[in-house]
N, C-alpha and C. Protein backbone atom coordinates (compact mmCIF):
# COMPACT_ATOMS: atom_id res chain seq x y z
N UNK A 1 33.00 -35.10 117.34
CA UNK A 1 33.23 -33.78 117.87
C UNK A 1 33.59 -32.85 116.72
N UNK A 2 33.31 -31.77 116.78
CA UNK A 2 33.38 -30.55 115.53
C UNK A 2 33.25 -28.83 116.39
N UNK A 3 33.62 -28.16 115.63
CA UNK A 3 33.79 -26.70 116.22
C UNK A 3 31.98 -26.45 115.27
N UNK A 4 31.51 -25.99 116.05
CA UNK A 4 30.36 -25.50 115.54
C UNK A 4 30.51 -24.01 114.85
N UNK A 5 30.69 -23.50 115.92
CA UNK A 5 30.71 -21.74 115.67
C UNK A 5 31.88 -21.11 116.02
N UNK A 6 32.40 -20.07 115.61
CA UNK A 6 33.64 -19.15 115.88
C UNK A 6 32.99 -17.71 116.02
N UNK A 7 32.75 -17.02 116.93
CA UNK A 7 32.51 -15.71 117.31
C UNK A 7 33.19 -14.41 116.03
N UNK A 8 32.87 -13.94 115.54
CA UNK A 8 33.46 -13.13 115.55
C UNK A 8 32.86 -11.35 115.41
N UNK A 9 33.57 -10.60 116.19
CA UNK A 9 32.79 -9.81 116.82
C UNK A 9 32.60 -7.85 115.58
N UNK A 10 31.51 -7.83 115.01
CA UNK A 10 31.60 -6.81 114.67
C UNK A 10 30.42 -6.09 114.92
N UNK A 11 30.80 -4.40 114.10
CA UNK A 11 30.64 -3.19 114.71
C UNK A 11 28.55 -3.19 114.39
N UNK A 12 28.20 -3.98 113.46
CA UNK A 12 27.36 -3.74 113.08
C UNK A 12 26.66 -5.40 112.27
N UNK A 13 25.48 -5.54 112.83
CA UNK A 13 24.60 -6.69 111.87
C UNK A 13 24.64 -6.58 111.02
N UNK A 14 24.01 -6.11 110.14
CA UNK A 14 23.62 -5.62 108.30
C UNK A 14 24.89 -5.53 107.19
N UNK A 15 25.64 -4.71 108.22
CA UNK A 15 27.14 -4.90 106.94
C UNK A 15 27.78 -5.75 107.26
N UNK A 16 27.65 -6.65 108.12
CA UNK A 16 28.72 -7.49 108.44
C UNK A 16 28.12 -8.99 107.56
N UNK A 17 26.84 -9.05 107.52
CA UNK A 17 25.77 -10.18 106.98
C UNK A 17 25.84 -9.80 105.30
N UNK A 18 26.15 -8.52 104.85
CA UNK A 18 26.03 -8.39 103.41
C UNK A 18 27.76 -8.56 102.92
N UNK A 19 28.32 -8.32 103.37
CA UNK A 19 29.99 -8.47 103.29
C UNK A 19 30.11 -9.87 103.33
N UNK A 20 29.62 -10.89 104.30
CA UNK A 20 29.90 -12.21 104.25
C UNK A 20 28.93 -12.96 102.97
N UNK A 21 27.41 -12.71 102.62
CA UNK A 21 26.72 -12.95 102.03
C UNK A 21 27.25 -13.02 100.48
N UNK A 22 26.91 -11.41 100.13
CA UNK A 22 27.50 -10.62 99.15
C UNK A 22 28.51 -10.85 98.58
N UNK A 23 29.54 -10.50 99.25
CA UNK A 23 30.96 -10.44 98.86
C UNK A 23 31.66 -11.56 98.63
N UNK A 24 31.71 -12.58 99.59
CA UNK A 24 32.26 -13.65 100.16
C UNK A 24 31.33 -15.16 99.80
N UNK A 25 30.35 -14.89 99.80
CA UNK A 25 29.30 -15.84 99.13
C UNK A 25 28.98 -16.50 100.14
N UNK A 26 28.95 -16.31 101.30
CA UNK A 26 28.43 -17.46 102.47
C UNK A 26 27.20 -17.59 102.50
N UNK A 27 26.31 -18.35 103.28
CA UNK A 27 25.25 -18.37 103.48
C UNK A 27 24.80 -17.87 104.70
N UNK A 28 23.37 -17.33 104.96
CA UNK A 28 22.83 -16.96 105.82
C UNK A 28 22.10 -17.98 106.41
N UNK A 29 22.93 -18.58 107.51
CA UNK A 29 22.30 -19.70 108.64
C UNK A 29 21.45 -19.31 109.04
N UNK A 30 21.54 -18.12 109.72
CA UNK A 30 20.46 -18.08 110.63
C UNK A 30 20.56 -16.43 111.02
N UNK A 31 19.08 -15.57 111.40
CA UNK A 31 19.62 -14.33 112.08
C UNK A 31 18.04 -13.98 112.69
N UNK A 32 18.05 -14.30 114.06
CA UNK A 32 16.95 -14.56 114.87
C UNK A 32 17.40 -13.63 116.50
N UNK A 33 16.04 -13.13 116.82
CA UNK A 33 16.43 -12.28 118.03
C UNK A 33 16.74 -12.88 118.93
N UNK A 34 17.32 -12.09 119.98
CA UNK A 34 17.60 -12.90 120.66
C UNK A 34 17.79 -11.97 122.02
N UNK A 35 18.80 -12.24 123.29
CA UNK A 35 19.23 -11.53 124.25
C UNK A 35 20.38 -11.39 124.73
N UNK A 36 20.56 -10.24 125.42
CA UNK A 36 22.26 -10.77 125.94
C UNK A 36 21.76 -11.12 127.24
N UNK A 37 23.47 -11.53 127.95
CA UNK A 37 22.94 -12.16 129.71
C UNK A 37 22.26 -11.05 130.18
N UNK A 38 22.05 -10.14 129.98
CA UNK A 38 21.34 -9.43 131.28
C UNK A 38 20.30 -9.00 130.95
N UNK A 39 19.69 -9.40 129.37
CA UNK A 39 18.52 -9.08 129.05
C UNK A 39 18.16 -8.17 127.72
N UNK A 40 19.46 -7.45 127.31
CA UNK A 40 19.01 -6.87 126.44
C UNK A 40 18.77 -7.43 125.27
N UNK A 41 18.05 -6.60 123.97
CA UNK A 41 18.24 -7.46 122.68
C UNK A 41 19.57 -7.27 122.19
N UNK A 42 19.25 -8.54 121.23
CA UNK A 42 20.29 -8.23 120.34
C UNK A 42 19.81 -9.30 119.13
N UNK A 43 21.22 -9.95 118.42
CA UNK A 43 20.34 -10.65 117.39
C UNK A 43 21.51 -12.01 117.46
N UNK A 44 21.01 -13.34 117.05
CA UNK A 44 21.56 -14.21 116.75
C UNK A 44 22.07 -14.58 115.29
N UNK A 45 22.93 -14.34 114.89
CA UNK A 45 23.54 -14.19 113.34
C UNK A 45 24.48 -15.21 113.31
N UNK A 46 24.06 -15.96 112.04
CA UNK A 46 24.99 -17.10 111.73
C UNK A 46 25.16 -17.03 109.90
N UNK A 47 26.37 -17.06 109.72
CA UNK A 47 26.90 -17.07 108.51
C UNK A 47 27.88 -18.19 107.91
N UNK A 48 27.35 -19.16 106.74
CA UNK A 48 28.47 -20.62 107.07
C UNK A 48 28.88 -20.28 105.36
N UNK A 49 30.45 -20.92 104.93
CA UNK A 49 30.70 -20.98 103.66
C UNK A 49 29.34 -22.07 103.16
N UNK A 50 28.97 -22.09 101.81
CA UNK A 50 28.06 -23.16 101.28
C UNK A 50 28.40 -24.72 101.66
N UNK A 51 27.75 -25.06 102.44
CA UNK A 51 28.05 -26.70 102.30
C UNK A 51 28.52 -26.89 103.92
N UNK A 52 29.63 -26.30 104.52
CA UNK A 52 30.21 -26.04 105.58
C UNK A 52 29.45 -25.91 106.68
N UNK A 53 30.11 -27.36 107.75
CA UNK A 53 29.54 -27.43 109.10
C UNK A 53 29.89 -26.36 109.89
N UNK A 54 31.15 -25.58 110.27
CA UNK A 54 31.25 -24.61 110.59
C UNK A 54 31.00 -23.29 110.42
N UNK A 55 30.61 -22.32 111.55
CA UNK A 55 29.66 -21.41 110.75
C UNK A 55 30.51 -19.97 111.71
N UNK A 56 30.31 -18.62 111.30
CA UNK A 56 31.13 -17.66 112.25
C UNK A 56 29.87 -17.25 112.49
N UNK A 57 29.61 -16.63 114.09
CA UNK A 57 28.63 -16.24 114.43
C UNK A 57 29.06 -14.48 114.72
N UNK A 58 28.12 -13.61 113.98
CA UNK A 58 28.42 -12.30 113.55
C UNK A 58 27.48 -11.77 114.90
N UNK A 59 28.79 -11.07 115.71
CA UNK A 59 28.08 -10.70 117.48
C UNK A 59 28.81 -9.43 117.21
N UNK A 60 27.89 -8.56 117.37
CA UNK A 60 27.47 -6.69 117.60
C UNK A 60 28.66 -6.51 118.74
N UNK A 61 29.50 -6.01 118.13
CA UNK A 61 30.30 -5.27 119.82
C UNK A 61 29.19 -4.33 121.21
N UNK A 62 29.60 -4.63 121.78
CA UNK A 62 28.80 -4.53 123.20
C UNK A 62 29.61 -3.67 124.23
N UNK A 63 29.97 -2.69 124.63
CA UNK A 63 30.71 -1.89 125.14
C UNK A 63 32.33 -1.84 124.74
N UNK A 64 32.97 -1.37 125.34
CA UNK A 64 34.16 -0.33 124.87
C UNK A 64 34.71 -1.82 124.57
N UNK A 65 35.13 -2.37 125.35
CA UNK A 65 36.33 -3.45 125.37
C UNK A 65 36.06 -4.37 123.83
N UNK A 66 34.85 -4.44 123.91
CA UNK A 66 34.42 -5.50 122.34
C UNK A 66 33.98 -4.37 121.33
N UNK A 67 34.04 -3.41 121.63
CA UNK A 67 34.37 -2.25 120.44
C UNK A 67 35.85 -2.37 119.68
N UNK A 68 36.88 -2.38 120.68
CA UNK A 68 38.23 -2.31 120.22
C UNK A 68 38.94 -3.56 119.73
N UNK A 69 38.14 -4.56 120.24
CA UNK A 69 38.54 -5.54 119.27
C UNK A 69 37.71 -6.04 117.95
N UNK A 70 37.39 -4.82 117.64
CA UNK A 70 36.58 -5.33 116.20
C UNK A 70 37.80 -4.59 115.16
N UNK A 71 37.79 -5.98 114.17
CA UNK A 71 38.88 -5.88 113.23
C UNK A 71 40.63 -5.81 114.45
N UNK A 72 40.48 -6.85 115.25
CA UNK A 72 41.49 -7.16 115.94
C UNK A 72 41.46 -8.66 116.40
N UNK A 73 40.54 -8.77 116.45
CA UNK A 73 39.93 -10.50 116.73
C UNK A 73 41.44 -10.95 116.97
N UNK A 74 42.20 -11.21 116.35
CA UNK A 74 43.69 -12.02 116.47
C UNK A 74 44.85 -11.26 116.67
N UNK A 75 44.46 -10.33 117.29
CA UNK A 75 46.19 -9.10 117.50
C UNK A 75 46.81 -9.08 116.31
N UNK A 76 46.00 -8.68 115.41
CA UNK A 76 47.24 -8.60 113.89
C UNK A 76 47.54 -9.60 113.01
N UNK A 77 47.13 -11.06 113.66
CA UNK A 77 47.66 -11.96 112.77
C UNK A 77 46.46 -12.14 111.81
N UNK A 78 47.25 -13.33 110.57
CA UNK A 78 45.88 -13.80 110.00
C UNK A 78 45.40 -15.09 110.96
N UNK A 79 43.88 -14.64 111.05
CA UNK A 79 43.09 -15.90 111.91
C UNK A 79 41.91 -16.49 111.43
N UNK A 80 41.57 -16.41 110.60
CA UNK A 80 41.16 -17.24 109.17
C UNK A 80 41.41 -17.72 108.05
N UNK A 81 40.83 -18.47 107.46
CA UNK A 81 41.35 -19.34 106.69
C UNK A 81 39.94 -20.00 105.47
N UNK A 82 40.31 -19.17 103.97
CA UNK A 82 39.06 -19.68 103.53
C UNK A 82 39.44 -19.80 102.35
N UNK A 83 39.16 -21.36 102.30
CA UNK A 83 39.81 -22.28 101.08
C UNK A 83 38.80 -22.35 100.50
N UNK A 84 39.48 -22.02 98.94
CA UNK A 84 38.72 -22.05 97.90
C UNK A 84 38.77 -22.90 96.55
N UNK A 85 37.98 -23.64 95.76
CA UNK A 85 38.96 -24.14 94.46
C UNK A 85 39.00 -23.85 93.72
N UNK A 86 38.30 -22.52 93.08
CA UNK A 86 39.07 -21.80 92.39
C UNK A 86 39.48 -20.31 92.43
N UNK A 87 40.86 -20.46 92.78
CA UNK A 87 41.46 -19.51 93.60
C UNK A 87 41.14 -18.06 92.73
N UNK A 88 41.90 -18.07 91.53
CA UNK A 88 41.81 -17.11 90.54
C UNK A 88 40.41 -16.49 90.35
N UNK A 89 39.78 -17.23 90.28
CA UNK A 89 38.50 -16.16 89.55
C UNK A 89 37.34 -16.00 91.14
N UNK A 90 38.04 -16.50 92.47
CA UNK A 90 37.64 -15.99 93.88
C UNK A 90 38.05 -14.76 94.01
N UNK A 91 39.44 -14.65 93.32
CA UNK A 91 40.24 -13.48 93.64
C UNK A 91 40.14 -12.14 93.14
N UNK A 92 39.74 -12.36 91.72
CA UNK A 92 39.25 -11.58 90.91
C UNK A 92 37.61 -10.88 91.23
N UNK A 93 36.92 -11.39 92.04
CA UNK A 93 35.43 -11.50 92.17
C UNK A 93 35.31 -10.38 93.41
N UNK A 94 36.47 -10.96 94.43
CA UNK A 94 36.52 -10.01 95.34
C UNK A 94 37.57 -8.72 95.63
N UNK A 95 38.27 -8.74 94.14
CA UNK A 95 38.69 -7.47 94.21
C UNK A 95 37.86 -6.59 93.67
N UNK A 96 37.42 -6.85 92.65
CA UNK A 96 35.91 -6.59 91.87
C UNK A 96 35.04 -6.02 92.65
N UNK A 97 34.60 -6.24 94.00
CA UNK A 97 33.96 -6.37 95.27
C UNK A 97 34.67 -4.95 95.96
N UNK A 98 35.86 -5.02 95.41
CA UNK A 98 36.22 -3.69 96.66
C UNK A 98 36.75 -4.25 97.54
N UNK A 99 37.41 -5.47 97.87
CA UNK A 99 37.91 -6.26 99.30
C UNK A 99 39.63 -5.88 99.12
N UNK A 100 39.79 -5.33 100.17
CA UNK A 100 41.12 -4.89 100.83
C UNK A 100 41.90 -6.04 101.14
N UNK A 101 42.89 -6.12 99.69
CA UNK A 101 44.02 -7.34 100.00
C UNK A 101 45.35 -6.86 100.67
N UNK A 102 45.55 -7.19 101.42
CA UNK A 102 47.06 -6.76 102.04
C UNK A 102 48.00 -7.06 100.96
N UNK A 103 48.60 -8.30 100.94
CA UNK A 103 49.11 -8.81 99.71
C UNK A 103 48.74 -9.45 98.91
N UNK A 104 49.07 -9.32 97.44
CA UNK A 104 48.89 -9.96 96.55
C UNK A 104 49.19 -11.44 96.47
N UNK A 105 48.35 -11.81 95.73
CA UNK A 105 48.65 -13.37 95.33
C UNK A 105 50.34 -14.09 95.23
N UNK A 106 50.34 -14.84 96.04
CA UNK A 106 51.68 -15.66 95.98
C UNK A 106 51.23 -16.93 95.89
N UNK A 107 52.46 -17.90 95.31
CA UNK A 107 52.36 -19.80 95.27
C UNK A 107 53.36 -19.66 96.72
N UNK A 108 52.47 -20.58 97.36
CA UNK A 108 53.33 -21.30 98.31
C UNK A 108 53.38 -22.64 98.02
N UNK A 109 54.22 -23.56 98.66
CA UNK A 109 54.34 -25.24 98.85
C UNK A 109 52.73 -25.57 99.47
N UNK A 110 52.06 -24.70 99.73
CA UNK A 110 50.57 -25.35 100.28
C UNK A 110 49.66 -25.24 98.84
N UNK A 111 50.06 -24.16 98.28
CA UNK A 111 48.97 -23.35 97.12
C UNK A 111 49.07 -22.48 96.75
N UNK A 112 48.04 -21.48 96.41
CA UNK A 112 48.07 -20.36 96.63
C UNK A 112 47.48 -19.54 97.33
N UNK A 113 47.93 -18.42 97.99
CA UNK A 113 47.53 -17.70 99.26
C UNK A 113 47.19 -15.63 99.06
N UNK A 114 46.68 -15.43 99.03
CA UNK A 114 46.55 -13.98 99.03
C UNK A 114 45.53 -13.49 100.69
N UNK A 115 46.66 -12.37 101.48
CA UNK A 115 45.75 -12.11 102.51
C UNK A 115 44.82 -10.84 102.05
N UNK A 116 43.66 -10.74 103.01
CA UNK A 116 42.75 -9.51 102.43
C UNK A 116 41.76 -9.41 104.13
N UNK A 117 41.14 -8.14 104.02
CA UNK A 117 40.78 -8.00 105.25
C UNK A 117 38.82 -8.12 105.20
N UNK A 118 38.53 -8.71 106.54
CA UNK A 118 37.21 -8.29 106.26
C UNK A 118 36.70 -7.35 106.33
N UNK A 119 35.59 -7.23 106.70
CA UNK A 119 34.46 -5.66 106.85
C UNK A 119 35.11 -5.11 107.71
N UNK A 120 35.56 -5.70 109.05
CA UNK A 120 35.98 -5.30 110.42
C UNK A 120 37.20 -5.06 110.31
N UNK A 121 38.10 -5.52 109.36
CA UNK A 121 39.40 -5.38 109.57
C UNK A 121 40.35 -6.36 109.74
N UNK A 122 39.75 -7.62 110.32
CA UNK A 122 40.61 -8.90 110.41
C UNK A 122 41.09 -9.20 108.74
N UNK A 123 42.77 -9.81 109.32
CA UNK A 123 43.29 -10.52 108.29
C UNK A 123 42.95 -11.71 108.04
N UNK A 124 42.82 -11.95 106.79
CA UNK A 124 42.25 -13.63 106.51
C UNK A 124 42.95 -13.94 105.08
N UNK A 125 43.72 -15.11 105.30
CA UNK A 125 43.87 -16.04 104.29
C UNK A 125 43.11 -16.64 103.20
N UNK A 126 43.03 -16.03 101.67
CA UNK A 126 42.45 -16.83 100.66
C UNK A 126 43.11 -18.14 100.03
N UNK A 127 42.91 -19.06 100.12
CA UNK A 127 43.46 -20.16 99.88
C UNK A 127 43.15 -21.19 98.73
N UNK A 128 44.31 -21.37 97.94
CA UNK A 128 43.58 -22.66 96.85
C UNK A 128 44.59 -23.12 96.24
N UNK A 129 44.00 -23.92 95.00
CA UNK A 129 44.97 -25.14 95.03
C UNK A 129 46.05 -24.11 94.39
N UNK A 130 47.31 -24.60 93.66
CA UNK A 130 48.82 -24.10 93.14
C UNK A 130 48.17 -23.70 91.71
């Protein structure tokens, strides 16, 4: 058993696929048309770190309610988590990038941790070794 996919919901395909691509270095799984339940288009977008069975699937907000939770996905908290091994020159790459760190780099008893936001706004954990 494994988590395949994690939703996460933003405002737009194209920047949300070049921000994860680009910026972040993921790969482009997959981005194939597709429908919603009642018929309309839309697109099937899959974005996985390199190597990584788990993948976030990048879904277009769709009326008001999944409008307002883009860049809210987790009410504020951090709800990702993307471990890296080498923390320093990840960190450097994506400030470089223009990526909005909340806080700066700290050592914790896990590693080291710096939060930063995505395209949408969610907080996410950079993670690596001490």
């Amino acid at each position: 058993m494994q988590i395949d996919l994690v939703t996460l919901v933003v405002a737009d395909y194209d920047p949300a696929i070049a921000f994860f691509t680009e910026v972040l270095g993921f790969e482009l799984a997959e981005d194939s048309p597709s429908l919603t339940n009642d018929g309309r288009p839309k697109r099937w977008v899959v974005v996985r770190p390199p190597g990584a069975q788990t993948g976030l699937l990048l879904a277009r907000a769709d009326g008001e309610r999944q409008e307002a939770a883009v860049g809210d996905q987790v009410a504020g908290r951090v709800g990702f988590f993307l471990q890296v091994d080498d923390f320093e020159a990840t960190y450097r790459r994506m400030r470089d990038a223009n990526v909005e760190f909340v806080k700066p780099p700290r050592t914790e008893p896990y590693g080291r941790v710096a939060v930063f936001r995505d395209i949408a706004g969610n907080p996410w954990d950079l993670l690596g070794p001490a």
